[in-house]
C-alpha atoms as a PDB file:
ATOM      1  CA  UNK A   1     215.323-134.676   2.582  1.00  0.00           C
ATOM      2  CA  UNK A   2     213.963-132.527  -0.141  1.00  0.00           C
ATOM      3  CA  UNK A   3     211.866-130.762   2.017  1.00  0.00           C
ATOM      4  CA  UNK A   4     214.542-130.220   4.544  1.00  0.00           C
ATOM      5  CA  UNK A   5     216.750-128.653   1.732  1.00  0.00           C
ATOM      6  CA  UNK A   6     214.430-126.429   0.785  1.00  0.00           C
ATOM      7  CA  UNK A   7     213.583-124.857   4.219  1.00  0.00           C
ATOM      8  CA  UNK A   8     217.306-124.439   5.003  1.00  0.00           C
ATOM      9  CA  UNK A   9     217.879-122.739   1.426  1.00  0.00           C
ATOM     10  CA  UNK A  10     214.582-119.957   2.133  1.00  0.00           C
ATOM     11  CA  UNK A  11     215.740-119.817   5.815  1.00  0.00           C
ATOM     12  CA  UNK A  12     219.620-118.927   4.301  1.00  0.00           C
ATOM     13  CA  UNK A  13     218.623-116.776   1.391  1.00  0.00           C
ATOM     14  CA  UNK A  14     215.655-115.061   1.682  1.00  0.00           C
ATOM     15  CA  UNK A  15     215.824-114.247   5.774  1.00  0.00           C
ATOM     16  CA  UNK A  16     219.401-114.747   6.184  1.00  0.00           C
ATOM     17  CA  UNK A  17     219.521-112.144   8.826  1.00  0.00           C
ATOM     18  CA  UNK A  18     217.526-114.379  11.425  1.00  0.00           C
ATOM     19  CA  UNK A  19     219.641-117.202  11.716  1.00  0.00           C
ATOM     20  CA  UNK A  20     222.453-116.862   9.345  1.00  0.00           C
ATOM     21  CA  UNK A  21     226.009-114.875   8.772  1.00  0.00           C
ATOM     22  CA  UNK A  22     226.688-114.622   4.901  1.00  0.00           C
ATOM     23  CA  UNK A  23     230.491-114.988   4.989  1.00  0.00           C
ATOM     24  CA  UNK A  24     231.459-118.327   4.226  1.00  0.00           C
ATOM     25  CA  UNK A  25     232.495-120.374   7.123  1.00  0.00           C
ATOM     26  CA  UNK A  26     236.238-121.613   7.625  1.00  0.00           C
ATOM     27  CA  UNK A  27     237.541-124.263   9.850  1.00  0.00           C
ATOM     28  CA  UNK A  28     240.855-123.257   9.108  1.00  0.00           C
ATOM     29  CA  UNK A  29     241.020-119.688   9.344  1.00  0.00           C
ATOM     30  CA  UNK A  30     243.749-119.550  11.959  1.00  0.00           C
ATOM     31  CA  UNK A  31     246.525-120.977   9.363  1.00  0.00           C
ATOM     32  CA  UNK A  32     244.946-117.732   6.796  1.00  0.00           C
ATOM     33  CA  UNK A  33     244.459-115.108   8.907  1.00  0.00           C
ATOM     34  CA  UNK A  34     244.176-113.449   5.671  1.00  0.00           C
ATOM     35  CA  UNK A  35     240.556-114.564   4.603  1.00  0.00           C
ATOM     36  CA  UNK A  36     239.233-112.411   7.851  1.00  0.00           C
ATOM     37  CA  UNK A  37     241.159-109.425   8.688  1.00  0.00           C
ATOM     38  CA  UNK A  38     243.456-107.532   5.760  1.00  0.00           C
ATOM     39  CA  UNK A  39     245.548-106.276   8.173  1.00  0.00           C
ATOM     40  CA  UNK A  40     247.196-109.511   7.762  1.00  0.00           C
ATOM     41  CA  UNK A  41     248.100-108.635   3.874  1.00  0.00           C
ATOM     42  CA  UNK A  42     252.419-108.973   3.777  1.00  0.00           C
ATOM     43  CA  UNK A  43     253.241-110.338   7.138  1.00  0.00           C
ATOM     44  CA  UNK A  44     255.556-113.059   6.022  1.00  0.00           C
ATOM     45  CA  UNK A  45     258.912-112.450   3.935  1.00  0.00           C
ATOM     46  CA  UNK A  46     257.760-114.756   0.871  1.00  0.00           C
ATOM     47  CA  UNK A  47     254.403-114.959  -1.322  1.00  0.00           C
ATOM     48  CA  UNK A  48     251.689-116.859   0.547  1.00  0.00           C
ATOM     49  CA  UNK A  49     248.788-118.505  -1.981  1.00  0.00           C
ATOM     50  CA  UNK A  50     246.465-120.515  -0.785  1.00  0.00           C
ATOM     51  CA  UNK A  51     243.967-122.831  -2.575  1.00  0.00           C
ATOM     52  CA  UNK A  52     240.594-123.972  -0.574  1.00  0.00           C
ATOM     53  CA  UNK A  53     238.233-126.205  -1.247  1.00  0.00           C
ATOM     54  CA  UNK A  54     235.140-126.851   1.688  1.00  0.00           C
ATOM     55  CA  UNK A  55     232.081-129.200   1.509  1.00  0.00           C
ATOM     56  CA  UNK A  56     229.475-128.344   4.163  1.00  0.00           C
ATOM     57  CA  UNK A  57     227.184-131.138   5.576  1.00  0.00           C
ATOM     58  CA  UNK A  58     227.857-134.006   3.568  1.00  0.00           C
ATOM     59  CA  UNK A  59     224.907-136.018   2.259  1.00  0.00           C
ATOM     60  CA  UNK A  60     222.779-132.875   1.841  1.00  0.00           C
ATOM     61  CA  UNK A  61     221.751-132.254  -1.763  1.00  0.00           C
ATOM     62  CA  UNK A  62     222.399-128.433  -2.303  1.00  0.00           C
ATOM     63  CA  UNK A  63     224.676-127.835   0.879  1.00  0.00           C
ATOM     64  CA  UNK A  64     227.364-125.565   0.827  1.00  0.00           C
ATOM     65  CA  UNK A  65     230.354-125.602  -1.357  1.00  0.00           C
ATOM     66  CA  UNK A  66     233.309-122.887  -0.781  1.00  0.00           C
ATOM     67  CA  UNK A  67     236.245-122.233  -2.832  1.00  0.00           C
ATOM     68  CA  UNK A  68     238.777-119.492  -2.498  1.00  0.00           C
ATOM     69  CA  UNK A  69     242.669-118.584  -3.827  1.00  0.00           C
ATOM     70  CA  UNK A  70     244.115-115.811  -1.654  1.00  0.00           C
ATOM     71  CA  UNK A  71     247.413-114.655  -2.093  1.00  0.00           C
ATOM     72  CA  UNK A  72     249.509-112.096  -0.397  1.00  0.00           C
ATOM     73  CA  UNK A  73     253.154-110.784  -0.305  1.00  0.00           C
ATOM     74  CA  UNK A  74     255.088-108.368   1.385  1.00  0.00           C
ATOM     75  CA  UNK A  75     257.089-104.615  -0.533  1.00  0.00           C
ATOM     76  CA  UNK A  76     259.817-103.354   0.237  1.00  0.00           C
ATOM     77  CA  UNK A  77     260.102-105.577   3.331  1.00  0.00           C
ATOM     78  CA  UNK A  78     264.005-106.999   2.763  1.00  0.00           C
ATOM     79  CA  UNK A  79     265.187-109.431   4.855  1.00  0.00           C
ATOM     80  CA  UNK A  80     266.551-110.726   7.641  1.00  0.00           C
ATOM     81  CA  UNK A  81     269.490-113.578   7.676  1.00  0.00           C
ATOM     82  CA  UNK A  82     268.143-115.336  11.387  1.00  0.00           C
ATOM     83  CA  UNK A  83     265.201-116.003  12.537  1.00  0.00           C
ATOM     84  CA  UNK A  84     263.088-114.056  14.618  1.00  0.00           C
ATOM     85  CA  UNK A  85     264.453-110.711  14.634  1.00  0.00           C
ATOM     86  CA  UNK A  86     262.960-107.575  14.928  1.00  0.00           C
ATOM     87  CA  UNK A  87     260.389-107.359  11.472  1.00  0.00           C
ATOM     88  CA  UNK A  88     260.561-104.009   9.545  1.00  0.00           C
ATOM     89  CA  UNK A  89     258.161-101.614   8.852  1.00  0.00           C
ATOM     90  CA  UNK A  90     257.063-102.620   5.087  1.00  0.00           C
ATOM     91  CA  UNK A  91     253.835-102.437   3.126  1.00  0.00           C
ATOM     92  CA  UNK A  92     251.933-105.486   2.132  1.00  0.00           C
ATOM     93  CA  UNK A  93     249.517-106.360  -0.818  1.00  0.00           C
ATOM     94  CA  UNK A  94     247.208-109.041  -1.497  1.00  0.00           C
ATOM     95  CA  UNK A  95     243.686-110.359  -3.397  1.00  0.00           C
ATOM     96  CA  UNK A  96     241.100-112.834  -2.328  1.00  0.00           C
ATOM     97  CA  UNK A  97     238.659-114.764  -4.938  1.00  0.00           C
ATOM     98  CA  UNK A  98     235.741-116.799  -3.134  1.00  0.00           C
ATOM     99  CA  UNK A  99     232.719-118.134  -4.517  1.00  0.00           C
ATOM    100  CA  UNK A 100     229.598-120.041  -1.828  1.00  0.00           C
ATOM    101  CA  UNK A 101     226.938-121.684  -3.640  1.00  0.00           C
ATOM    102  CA  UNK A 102     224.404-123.189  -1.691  1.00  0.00           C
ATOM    103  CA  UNK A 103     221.763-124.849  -3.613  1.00  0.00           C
ATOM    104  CA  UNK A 104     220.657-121.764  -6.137  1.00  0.00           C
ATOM    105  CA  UNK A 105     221.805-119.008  -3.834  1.00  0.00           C
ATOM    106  CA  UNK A 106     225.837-118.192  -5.219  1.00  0.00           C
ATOM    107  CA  UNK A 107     228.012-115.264  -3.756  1.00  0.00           C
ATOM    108  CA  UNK A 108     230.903-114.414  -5.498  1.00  0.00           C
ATOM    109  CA  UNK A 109     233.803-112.092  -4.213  1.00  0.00           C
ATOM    110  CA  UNK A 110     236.512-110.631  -5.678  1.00  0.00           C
ATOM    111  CA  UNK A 111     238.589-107.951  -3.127  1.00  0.00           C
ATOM    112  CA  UNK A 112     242.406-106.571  -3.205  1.00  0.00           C
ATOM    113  CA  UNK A 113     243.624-105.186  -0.015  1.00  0.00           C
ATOM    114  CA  UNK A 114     246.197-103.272   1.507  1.00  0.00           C
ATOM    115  CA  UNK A 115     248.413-103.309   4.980  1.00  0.00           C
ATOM    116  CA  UNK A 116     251.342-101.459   6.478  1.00  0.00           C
ATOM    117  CA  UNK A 117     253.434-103.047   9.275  1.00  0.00           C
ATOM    118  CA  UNK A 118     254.972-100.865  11.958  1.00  0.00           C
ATOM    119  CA  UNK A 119     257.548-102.273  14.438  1.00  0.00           C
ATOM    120  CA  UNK A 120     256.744-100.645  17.998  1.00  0.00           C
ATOM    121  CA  UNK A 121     259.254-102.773  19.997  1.00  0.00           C
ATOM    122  CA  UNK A 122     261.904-104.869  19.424  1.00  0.00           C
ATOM    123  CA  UNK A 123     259.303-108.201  19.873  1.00  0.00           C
ATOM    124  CA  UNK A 124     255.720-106.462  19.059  1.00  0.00           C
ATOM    125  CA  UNK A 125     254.603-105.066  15.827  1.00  0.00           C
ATOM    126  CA  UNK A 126     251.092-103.694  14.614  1.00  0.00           C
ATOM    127  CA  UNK A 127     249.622-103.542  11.349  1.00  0.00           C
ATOM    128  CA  UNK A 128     246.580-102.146   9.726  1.00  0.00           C
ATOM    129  CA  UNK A 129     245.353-103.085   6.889  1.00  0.00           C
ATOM    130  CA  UNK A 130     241.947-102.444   4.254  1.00  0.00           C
ATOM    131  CA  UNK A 131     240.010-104.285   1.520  1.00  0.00           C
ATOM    132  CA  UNK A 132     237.890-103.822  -1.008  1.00  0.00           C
ATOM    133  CA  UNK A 133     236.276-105.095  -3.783  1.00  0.00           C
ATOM    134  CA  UNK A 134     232.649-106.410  -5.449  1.00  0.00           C
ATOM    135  CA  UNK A 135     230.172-109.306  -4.170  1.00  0.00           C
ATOM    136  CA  UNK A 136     228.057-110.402  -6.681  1.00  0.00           C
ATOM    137  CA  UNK A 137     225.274-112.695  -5.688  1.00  0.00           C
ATOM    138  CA  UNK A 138     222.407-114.355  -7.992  1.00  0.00           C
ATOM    139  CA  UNK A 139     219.786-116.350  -7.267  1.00  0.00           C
ATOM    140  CA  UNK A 140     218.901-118.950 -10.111  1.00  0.00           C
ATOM    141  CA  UNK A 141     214.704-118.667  -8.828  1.00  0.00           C
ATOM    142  CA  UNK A 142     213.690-121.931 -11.377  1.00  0.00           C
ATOM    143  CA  UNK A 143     215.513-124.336  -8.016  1.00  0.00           C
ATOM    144  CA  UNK A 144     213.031-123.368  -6.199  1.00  0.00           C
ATOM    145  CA  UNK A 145     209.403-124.178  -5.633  1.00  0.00           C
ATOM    146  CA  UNK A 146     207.065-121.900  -4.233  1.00  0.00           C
ATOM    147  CA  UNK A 147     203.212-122.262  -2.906  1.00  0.00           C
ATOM    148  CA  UNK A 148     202.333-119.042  -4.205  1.00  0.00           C
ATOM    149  CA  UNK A 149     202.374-119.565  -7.933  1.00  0.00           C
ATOM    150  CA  UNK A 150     201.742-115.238  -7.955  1.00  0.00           C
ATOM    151  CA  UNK A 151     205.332-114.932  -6.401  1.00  0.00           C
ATOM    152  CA  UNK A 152     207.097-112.367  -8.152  1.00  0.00           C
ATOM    153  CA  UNK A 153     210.158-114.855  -7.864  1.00  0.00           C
ATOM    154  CA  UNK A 154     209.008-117.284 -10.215  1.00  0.00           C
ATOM    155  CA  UNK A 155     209.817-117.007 -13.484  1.00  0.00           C
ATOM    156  CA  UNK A 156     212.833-114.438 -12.781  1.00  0.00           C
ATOM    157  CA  UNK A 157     215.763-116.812 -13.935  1.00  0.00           C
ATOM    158  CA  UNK A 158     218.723-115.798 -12.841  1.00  0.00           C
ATOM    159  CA  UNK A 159     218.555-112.785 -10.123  1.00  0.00           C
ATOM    160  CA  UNK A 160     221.886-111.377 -10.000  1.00  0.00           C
ATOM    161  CA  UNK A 161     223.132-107.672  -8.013  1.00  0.00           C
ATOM    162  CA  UNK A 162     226.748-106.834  -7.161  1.00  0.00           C
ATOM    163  CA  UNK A 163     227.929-104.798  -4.306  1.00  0.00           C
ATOM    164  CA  UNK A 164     230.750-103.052  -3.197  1.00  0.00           C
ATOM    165  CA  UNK A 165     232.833-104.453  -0.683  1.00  0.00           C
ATOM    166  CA  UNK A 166     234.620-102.990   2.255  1.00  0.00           C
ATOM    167  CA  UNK A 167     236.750-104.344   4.836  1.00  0.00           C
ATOM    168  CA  UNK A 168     239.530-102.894   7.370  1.00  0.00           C
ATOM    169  CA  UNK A 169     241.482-105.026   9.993  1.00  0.00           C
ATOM    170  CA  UNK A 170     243.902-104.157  12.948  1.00  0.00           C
ATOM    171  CA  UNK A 171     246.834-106.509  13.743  1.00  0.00           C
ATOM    172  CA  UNK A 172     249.283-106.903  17.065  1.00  0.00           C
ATOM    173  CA  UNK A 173     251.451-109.593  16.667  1.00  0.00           C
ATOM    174  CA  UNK A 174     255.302-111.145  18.073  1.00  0.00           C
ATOM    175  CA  UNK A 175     256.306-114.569  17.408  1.00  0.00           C
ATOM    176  CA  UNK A 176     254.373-115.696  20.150  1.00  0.00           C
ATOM    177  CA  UNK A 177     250.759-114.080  20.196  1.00  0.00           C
ATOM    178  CA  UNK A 178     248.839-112.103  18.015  1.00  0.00           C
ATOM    179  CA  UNK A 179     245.247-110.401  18.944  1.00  0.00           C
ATOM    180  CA  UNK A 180     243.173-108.804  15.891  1.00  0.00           C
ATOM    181  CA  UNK A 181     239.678-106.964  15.105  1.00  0.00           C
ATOM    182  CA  UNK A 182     238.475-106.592  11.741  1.00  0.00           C
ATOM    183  CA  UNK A 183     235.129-105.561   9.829  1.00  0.00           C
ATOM    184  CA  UNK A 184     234.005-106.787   6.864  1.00  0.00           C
ATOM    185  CA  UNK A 185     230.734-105.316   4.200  1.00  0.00           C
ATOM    186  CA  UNK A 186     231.529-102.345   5.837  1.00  0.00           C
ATOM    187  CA  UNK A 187     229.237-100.288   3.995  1.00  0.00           C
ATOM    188  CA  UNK A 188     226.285-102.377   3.760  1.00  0.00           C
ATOM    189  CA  UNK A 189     223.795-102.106   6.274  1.00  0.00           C
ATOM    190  CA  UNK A 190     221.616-105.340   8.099  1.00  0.00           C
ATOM    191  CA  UNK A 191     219.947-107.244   5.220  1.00  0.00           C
ATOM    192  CA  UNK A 192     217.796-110.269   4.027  1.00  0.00           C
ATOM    193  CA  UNK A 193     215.914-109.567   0.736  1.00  0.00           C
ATOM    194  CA  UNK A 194     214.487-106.932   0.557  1.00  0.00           C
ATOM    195  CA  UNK A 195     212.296-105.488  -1.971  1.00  0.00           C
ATOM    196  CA  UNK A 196     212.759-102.815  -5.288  1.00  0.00           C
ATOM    197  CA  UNK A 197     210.001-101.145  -7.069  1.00  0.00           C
ATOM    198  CA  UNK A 198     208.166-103.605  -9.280  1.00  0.00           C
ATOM    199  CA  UNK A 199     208.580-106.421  -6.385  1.00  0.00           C
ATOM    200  CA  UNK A 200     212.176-107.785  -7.450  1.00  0.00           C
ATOM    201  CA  UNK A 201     213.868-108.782  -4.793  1.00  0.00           C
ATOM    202  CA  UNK A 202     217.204-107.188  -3.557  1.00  0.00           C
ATOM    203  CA  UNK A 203     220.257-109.761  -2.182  1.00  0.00           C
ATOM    204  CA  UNK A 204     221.882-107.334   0.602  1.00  0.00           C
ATOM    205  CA  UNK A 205     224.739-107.731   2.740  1.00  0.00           C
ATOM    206  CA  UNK A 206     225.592-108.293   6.657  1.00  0.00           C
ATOM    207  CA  UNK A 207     227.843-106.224   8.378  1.00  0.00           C
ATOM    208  CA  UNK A 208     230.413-108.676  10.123  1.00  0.00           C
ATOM    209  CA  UNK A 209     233.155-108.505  12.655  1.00  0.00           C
ATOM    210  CA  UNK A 210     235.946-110.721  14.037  1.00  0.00           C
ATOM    211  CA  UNK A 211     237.833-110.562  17.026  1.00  0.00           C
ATOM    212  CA  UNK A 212     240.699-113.142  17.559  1.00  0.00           C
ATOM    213  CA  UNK A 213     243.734-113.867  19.945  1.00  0.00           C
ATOM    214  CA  UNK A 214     246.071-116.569  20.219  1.00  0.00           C
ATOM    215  CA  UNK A 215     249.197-117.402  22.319  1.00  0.00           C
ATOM    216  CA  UNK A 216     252.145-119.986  21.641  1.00  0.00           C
ATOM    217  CA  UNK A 217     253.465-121.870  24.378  1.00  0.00           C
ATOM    218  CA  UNK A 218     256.999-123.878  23.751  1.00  0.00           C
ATOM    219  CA  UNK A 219     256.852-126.433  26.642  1.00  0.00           C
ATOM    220  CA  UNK A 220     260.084-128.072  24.816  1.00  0.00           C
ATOM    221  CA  UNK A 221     262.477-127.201  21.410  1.00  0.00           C
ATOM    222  CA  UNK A 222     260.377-129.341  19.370  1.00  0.00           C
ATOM    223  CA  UNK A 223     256.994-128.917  20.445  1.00  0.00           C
ATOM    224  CA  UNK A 224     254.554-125.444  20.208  1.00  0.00           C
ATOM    225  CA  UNK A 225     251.166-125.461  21.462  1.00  0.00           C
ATOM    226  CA  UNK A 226     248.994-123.074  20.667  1.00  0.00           C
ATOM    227  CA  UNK A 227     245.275-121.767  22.173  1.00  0.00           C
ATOM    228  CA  UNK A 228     243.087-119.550  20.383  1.00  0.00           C
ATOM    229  CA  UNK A 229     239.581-117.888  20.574  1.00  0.00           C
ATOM    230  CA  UNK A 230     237.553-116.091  17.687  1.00  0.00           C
ATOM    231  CA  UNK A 231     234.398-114.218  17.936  1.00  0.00           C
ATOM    232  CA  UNK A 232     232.239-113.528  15.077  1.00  0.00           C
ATOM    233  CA  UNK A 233     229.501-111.057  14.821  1.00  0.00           C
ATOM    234  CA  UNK A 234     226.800-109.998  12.386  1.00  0.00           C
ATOM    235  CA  UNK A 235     224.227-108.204  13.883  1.00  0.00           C
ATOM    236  CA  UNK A 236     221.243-109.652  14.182  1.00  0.00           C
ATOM    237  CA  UNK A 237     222.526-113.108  13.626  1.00  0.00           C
ATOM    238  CA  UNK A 238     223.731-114.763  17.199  1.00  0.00           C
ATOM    239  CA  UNK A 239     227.428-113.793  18.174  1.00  0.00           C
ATOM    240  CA  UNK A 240     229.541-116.808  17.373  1.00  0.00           C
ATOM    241  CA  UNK A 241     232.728-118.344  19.020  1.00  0.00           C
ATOM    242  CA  UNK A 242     235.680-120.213  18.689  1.00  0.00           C
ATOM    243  CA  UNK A 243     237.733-122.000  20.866  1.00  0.00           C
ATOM    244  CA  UNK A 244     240.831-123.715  19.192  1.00  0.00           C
ATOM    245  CA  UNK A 245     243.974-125.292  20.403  1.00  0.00           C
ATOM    246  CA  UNK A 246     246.523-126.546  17.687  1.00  0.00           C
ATOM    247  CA  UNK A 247     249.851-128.350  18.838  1.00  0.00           C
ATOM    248  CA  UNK A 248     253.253-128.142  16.445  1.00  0.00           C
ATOM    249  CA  UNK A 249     255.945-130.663  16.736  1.00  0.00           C
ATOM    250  CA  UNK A 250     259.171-129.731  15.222  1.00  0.00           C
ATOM    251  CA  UNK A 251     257.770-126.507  13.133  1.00  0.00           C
ATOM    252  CA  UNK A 252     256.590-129.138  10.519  1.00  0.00           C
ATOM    253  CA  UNK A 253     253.479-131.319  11.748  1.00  0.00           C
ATOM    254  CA  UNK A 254     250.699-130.077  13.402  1.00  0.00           C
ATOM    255  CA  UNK A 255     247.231-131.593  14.629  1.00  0.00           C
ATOM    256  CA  UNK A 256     244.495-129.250  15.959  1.00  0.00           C
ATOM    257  CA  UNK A 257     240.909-129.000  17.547  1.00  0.00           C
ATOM    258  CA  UNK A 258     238.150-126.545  17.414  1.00  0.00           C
ATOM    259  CA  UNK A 259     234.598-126.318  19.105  1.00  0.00           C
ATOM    260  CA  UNK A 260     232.200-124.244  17.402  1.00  0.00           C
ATOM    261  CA  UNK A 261     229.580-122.989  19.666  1.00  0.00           C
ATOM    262  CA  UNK A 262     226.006-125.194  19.324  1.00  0.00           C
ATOM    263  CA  UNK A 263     227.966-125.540  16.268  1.00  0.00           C
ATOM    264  CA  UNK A 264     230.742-128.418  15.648  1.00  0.00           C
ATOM    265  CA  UNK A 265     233.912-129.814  16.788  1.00  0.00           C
ATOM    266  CA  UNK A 266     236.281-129.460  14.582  1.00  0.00           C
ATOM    267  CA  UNK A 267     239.163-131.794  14.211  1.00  0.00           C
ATOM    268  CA  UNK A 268     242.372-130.777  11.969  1.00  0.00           C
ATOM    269  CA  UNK A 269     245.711-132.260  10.803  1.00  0.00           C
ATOM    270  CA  UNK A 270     248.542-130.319   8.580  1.00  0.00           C
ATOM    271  CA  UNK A 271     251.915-130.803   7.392  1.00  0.00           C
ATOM    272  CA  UNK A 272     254.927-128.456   6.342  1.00  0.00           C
ATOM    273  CA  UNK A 273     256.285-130.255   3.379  1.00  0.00           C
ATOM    274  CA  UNK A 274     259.093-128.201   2.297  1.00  0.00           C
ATOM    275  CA  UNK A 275     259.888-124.340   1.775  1.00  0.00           C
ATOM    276  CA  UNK A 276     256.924-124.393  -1.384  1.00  0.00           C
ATOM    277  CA  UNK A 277     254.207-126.597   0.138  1.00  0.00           C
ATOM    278  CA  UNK A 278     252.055-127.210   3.017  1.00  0.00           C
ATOM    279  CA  UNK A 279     249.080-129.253   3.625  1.00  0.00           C
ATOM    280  CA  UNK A 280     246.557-129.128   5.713  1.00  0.00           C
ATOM    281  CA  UNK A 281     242.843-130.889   6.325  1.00  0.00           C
ATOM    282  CA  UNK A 282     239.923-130.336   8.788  1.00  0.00           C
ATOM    283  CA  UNK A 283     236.399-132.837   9.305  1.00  0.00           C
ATOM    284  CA  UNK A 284     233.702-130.768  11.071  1.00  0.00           C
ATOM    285  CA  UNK A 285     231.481-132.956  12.956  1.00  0.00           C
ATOM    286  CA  UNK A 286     227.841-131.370  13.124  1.00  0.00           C
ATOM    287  CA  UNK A 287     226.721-131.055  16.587  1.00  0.00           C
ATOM    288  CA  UNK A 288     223.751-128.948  15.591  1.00  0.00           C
ATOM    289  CA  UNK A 289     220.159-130.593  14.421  1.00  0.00           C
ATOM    290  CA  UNK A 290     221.341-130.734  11.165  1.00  0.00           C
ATOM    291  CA  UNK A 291     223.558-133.614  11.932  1.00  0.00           C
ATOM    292  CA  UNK A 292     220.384-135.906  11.346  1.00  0.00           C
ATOM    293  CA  UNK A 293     220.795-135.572   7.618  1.00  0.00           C
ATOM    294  CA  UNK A 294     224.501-134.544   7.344  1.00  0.00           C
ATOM    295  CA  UNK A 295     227.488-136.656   7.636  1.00  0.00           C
ATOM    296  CA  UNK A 296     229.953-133.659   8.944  1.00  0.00           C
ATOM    297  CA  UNK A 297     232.349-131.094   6.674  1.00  0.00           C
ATOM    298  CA  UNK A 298     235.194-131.523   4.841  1.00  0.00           C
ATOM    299  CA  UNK A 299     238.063-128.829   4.001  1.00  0.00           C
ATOM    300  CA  UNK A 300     241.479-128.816   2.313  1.00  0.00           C
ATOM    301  CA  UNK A 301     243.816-126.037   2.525  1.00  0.00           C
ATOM    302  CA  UNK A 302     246.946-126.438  -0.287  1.00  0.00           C
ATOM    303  CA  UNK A 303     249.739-123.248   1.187  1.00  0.00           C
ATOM    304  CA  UNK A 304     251.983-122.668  -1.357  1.00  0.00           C
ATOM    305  CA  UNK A 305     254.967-119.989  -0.915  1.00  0.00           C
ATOM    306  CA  UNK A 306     256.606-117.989  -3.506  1.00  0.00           C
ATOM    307  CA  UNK A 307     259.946-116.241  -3.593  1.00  0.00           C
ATOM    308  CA  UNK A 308     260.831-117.825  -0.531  1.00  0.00           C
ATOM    309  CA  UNK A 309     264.541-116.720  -0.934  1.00  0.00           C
ATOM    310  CA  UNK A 310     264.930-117.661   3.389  1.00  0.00           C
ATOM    311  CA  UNK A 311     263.971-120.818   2.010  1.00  0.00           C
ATOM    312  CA  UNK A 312     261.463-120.938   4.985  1.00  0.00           C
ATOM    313  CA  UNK A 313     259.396-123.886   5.977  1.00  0.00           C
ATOM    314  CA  UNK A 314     256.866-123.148   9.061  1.00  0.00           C
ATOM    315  CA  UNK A 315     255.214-119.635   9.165  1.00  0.00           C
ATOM    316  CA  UNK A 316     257.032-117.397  11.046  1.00  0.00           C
ATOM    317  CA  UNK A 317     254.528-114.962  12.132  1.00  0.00           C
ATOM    318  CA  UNK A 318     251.243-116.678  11.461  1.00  0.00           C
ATOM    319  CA  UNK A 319     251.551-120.206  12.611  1.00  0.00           C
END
C-alpha cells in the first residue's frame, strides 16, 4: 500500500499535468456554485457560508483531504416581499479559503471575488463575475523517498511558492435553469514542476475551465427534479464530465446522484433545516482502479445563511 501511495503522490505532484487537474474535486458543487464560477458571488438575498470538509479514498494513507469556508452576499440588492419575482440588478461580494493536502503535497488558496447581476427579462438574468487571490503550495520533500539519493529534492524541507490567482465566470440563470462558463488560474500557463536555476523545483498551476447547465422540472407542488451536466477542463489533463440528477420534495429534502466519468458514482442526501441551516452529505464510490485500495469518499457540506430577513429556507436561485 506504501508503494501504491507513493506512485500516486509523484504521479499527482511532480507530473500533475499527465493525469491530474489541481483544483480540488467536489461532489457537491451544484448546491455552491460558488466554489467554480464567481459569477455566482451575491445571487441570493441573504449571506450564504458554507463549511466543507472531504476525505478522498478512504483507507489510503496520505489521500486527499479538502477543506473550504466560502461565503458570499449580495449589495445593494433590497428585496422583494413574494417569491420569485423579477431579481434586481445588484452587485455581489464574496471570499473562498481552501486548503488540499495530499500526502506532503498542500495547496492553499485564499481568493475574494466580485459579480454584478443584470436582469434582461422579466424571468432571465445574467451575471458576471471575477476572482482573485494567492495559491500557495509547499511540498514537505523529507515524505518522500527517492532512488536517486543525488536528487536535488532531498534534503529541501519544506518547498513552498505562492501564485497569483485569477478567475472570471459568466452566469444565465431563472428559477428554473441556469447554464455557466468559468476559468480559473487564469494567468498561469500548463504546468507540472518544473525547474529554476540551481535545480529547485517550481509547483505551477493548470489552467481550468467549467461549463455547467441544469434545468428544474416541477412534475407536482411538492416535488422538483432537477438534471445537470458539468464539464471540466485542464488542458492536457483528459476533459472531465458530470452527469447529475437531484430530486427536491417540498423545497426542504433532497436526495441526489452523480456519475463521474471512469470516475465514480456519486450518491448524495441534504436537508433544509430552517431559514439558518442546511445539511447536506455525499459517498463517492470509486469506480476507477483505485477502488482496490480505497473504500470510496466522504463529504459534508454545513450551509449556513445570514441576514436572512425573507426568513428563507430552500435556495431560491441556486437550488
Amino acid at each position: 500500500m506504501r508503494k501504491l501511495l507513493l506512485f500516486l503522490v509523484v504521479i499527482m505532484a511532480v507530473a500533475v499535468e499527465a493525469v491530474a487537474q489541481q483544483r480540488p474535486q467536489y461532489s457537491q458543487y451544484m448546491i455552491n456554485n460558488f466554489l467554480l464560477n464567481p459569477a455566482v458571488t451575491g445571487i441570493e438575498d441573504y449571506a450564504d457560508i458554507r463549511v466543507s470538509n472531504r476525505r478522498q479514498w478512504m483507507g489510503l494513507d496520505g489521500a486527499p483531504v479538502t477543506y473550504y469556508i466560502s461565503g458570499h452576499t449580495s449589495l445593494n440588492k433590497g428585496t422583494h416581499s413574494t417569491k420569485y419575482k423579477k431579481a434586481l440588478a445588484h452587485h455581489g461580494a464574496g471570499f473562498l479559503i481552501h486548503t488540499d493536502k495530499t500526502g506532503p503535497l498542500r495547496r492553499t488558496g485564499v481568493t475574494g471575488s466580485y459579480a454584478y447581476h443584470l436582469p434582461v427579462t422579466r424571468s432571465i438574468n445574467v451575471s458576471a463575475g471575477v476572482s482573485t487571490g494567492i495559491i500557495s503550495n509547499s511540498l514537505n520533500s523529507s515524505e518522500l523517498d527517492f532512488k536517486n539519493d543525488s536528487d536535488p529534492l532531498l534534503g529541501s524541507g519544506n518547498l513552498n511558492h505562492s501564485m497569483l490567482d485569477l478567475g472570471l465566470g459568466f452566469w444565465i440563470y431563472s428559477n428554473d435553469f441556469s447554464i455557466g462558463i468559468s476559468g480559473s488560474q487564469l494567468l498561469a500557463d500548463a504546468a507540472g514542476f518544473s525547474r529554476l536555476e540551481g535545480g529547485q523545483p517550481e509547483l505551477g498551476l493548470q489552467r481550468h475551465y467549467f461549463v455547467s447547465g441544469r434545468y428544474r422540472f416541477s412534475p407536482t407542488s411538492t416535488l422538483d427534479v432537477i438534471p445537470s451536466v458539468m464539464v471540466k477542463l485542464a488542458s492536457p489533463s483528459p476533459v472531465a464530465v458530470d452527469a447529475s440528477v437531484r430530486v427536491l420534495y417540498d423545497e426542504r429534502f433532497w436526495v441526489g446522484t452523480t456519475y463521474r466519468h471512469k470516475d465514480a458514482l456519486v450518491g448524495m442526501v441534504g436537508v433544509y433545516v430552517n431559514p439558518l441551516l442546511d445539511i447536506s452529505y455525499s459517498y463517492d464510490a470509486t469506480i476507477s482502479n483505485i477502488n482496490r485500495v480505497s473504500t470510496g469518499t466522504h463529504e459534508i457540506v454545513l450551509g449556513f445563511k445570514i441576514m436572512n430577513e425573507r426568513r428563507i429556507i430552500c435556495p431560491q436561485w441556486v437550488w
